[in-house]
Protein backbone atom coordinates (compact mmCIF):
# COMPACT_ATOMS: atom_id res chain seq x y z
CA UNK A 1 6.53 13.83 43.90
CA UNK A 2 5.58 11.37 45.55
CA UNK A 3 4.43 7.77 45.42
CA UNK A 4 0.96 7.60 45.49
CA UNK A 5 1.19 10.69 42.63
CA UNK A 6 3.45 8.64 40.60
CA UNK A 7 1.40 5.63 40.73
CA UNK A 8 -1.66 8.29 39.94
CA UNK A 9 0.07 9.51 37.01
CA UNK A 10 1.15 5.55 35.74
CA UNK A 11 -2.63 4.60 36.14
CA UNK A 12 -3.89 7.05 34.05
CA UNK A 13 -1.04 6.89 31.21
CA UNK A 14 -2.01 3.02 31.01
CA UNK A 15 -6.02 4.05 30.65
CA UNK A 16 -4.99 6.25 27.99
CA UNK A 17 -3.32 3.72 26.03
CA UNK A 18 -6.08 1.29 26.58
CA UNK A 19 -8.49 3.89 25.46
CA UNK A 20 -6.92 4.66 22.31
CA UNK A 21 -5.78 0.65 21.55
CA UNK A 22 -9.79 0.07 21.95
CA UNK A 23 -10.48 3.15 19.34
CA UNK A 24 -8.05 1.34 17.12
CA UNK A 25 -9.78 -1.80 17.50
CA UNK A 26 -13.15 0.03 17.13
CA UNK A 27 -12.52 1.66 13.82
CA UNK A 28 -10.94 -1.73 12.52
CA UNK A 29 -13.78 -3.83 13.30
CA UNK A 30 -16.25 -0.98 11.83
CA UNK A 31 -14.38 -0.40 8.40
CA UNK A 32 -14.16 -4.04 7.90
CA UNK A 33 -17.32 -4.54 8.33
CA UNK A 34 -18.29 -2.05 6.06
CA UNK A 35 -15.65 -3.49 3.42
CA UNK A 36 -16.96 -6.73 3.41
CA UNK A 37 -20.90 -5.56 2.98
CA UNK A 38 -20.18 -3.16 0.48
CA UNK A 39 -16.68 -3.49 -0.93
CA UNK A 40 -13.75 -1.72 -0.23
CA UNK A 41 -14.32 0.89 -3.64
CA UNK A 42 -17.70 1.81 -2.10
CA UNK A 43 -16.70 2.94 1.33
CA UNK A 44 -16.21 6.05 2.56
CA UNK A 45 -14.31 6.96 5.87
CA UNK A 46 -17.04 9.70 6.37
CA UNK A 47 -18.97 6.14 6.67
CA UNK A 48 -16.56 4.44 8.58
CA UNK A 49 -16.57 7.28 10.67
CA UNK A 50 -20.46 7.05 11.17
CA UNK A 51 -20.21 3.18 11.63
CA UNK A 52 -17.50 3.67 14.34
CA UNK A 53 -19.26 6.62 15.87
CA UNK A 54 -16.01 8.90 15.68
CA UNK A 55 -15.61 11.91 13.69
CA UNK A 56 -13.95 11.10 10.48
CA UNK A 57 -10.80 13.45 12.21
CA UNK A 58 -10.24 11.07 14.73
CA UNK A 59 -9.95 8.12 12.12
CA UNK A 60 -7.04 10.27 10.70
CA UNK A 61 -5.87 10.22 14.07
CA UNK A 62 -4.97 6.48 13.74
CA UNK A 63 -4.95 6.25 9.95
CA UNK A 64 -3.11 7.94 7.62
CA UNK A 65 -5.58 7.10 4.71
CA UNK A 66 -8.22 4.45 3.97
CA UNK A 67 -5.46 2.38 2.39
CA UNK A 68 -3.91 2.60 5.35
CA UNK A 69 -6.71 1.14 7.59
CA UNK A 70 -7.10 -1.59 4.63
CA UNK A 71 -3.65 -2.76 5.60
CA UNK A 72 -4.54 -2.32 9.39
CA UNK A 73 -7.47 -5.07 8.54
CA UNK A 74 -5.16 -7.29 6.21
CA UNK A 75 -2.74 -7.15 9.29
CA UNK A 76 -5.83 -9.37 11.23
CA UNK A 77 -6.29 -11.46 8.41
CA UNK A 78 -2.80 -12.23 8.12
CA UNK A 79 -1.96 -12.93 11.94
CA UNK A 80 -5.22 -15.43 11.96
CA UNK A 81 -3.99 -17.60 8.60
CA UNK A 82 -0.53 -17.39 10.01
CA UNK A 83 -2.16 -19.33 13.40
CA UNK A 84 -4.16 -21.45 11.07
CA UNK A 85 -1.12 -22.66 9.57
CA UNK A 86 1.03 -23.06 12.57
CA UNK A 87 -1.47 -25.09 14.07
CA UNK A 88 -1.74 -27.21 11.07
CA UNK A 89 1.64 -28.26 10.87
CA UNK A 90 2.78 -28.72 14.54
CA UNK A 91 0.69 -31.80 13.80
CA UNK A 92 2.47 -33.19 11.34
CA UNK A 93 6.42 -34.54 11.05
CA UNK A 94 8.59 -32.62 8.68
CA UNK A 95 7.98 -33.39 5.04
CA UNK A 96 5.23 -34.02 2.54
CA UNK A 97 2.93 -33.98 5.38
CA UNK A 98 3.97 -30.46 6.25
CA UNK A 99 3.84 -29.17 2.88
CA UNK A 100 0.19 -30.75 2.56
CA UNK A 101 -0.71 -29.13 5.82
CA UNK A 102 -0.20 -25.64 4.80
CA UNK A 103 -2.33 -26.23 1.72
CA UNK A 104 -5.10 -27.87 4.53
CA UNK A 105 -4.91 -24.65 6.37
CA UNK A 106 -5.07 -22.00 3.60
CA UNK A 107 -7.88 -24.70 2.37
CA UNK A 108 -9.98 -24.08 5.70
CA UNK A 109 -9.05 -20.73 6.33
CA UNK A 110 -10.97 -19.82 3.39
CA UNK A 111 -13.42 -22.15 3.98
CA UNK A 112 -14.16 -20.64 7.17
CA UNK A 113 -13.61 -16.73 6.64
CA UNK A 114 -14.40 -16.85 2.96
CA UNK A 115 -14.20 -12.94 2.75
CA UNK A 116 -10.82 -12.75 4.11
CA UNK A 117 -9.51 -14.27 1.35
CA UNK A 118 -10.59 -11.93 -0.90
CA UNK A 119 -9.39 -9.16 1.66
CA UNK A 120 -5.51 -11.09 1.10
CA UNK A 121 -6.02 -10.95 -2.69
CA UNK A 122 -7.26 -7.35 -2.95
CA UNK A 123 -4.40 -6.25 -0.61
CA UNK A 124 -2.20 -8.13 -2.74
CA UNK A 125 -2.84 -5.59 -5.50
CA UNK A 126 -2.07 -3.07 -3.86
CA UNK A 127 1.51 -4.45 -2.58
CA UNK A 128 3.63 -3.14 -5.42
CA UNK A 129 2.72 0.42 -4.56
CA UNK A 130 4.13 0.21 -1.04
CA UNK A 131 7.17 -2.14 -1.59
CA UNK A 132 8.25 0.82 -3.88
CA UNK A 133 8.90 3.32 -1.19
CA UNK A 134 11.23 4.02 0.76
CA UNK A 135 10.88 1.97 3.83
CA UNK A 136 10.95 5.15 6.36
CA UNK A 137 7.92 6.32 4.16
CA UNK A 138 5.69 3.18 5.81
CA UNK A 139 3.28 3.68 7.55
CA UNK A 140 3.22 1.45 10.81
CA UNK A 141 0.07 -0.40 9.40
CA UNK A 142 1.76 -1.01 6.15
CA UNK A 143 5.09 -2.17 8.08
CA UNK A 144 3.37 -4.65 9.54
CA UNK A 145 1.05 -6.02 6.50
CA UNK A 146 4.57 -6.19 4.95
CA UNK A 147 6.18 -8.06 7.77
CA UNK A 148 3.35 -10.78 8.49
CA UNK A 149 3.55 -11.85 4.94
CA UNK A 150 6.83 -12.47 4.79
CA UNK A 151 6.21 -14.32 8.36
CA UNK A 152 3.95 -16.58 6.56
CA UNK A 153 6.09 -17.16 3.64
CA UNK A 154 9.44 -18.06 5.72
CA UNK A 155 6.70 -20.43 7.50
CA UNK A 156 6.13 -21.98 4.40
CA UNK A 157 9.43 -22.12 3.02
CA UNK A 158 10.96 -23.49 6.65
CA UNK A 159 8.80 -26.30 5.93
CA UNK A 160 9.88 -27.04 2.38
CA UNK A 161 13.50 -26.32 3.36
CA UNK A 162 12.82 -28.94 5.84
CA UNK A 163 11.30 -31.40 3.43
CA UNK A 164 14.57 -30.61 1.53
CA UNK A 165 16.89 -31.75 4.18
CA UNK A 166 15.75 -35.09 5.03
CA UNK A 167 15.13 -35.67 1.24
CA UNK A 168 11.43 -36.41 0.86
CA UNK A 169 10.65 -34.41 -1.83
CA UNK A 170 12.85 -33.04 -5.06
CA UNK A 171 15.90 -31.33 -4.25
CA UNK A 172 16.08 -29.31 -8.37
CA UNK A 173 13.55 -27.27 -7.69
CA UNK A 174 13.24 -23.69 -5.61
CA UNK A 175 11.97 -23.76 -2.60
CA UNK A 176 10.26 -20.30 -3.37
CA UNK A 177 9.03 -21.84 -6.60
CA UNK A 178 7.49 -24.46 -5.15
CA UNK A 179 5.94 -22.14 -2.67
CA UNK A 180 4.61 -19.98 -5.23
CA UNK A 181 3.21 -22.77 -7.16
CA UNK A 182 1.92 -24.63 -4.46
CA UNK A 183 -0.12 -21.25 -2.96
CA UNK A 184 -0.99 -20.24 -6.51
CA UNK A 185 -2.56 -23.77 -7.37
CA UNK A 186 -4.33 -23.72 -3.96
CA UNK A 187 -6.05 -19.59 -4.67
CA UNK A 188 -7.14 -20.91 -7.73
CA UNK A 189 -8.32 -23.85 -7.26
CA UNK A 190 -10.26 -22.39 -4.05
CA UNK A 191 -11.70 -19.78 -6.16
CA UNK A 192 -12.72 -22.94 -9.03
CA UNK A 193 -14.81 -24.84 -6.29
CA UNK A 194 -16.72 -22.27 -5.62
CA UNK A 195 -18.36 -22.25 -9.04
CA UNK A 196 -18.95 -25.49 -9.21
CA UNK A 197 -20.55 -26.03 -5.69
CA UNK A 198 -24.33 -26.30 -6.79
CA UNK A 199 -23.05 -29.40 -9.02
CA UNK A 200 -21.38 -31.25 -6.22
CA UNK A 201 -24.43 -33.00 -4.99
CA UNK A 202 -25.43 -33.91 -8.33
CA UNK A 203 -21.92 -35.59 -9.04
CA UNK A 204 -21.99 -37.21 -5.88
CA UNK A 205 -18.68 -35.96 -4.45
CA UNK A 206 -17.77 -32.64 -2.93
CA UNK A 207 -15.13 -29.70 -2.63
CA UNK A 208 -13.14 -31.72 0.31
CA UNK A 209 -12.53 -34.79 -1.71
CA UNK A 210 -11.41 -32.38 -4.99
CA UNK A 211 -8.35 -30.83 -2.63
CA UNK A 212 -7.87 -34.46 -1.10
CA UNK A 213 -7.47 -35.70 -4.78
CA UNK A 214 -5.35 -32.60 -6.20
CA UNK A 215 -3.34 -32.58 -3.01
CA UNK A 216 -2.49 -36.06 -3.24
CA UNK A 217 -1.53 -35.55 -7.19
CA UNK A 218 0.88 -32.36 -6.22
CA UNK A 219 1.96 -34.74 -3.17
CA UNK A 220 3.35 -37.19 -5.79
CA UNK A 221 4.61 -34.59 -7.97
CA UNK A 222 6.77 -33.48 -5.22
CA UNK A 223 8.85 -36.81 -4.75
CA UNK A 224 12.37 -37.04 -5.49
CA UNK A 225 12.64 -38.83 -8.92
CA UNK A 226 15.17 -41.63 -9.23
């Protein structure tokens, strides 16, 4: 064989993969759409399948079940609030400020893609009933749902651990326990604002200065005590 065949051959192995990687993609962005509009309970992959313009076989092609392509979409989510965060604190020095950064960019995050919060929190259901299999029984979609989250968790706890070691904040509590605190205080109270958003304008203050003023309370909270 030669050259120019094997260059032939190279050229269109690499077209295949970018044709099926853009498939992928295609399908994603067409069942997430559809999840968001109409909820995830609501969607078929018959209509995914319309939405994407692919026969509902060649979504099982990629997808071993709409679960499946759920985690596939959490995946995104994940990898963007993962940059979010990253970004947040590489502008801050270790410490509190770190630990109040993360909160800033899970804050805006779901300020900004409001429904991929709710696409984290419905996935989150659903995490008991893959972290019981066996690990070979994954799918590659659920693999890596699994393995961004705990990305973004040793994130988080690297910068409490960090907090820890040049003693800023209190050294007799967990590090995972503050983590679960902190990102349980910050869901809910995300979730709060949202009801009371109409009222803002009457009360003459807004969601921003509520997380300022919570932040700053938890902030406090988190100092060593003599």
């Amino acid at each position: 064989m030669n050259s120019s065949n094997i260059k032939n051959i190279s050229a269109k192995k690499k077209r295949r993969e970018r044709d099926k990687q853009n498939r992928k993609i295609e399908i994603i962005n067409a069942a997430e759409a559809l999840f968001l509009s109409k909820g995830y309970d609501n969607t078929s992959m018959e209509e995914i399948a319309n939405e994407a313009l692919y026969s509902k076989g060649t979504l099982y092609n990629y997808f071993d079940s709409k679960d499946d392509l759920f985690f596939a979409i959490g995946s995104n989510v994940y990898s963007l609030m993962i940059k979010y965060t990253e970004d947040f604190i590489s502008k801050e020095k270790p410490g509190i400020n770190q630990i109040r950064a993360v909160g800033y960019a899970f804050y805006e995050f779901a300020k900004n893609y409001p429904n991929y919060s709710q696409v984290l929190y419905e996935l989150s259901l659903k995490i008991p009933e893959i972290t019981n299999k066996p690990k070979i029984e994954l799918t590659p979609n659920e693999n890596e749902f699994l393995n961004l989250g705990n990305s973004y968790w040793a994130l988080f706890l690297k910068v409490i651990n960090d907090a820890k070691s040049i003693k800023v904040i209190r050294e007799d509590l967990s590090p995972m326990m503050i983590a679960i605190a902190l990102s349980s205080l910050t869901s809910g109270l995300i979730n709060e604002l949202e009801h009371w958003q109409k009222s803002f304008k009457e009360y003459g203050f807004n969601a921003d200065q509520i997380i300022d003023f919570i932040f700053d309370m938890v902030c406090e909270g988190l100092k060593p005590r003599n």
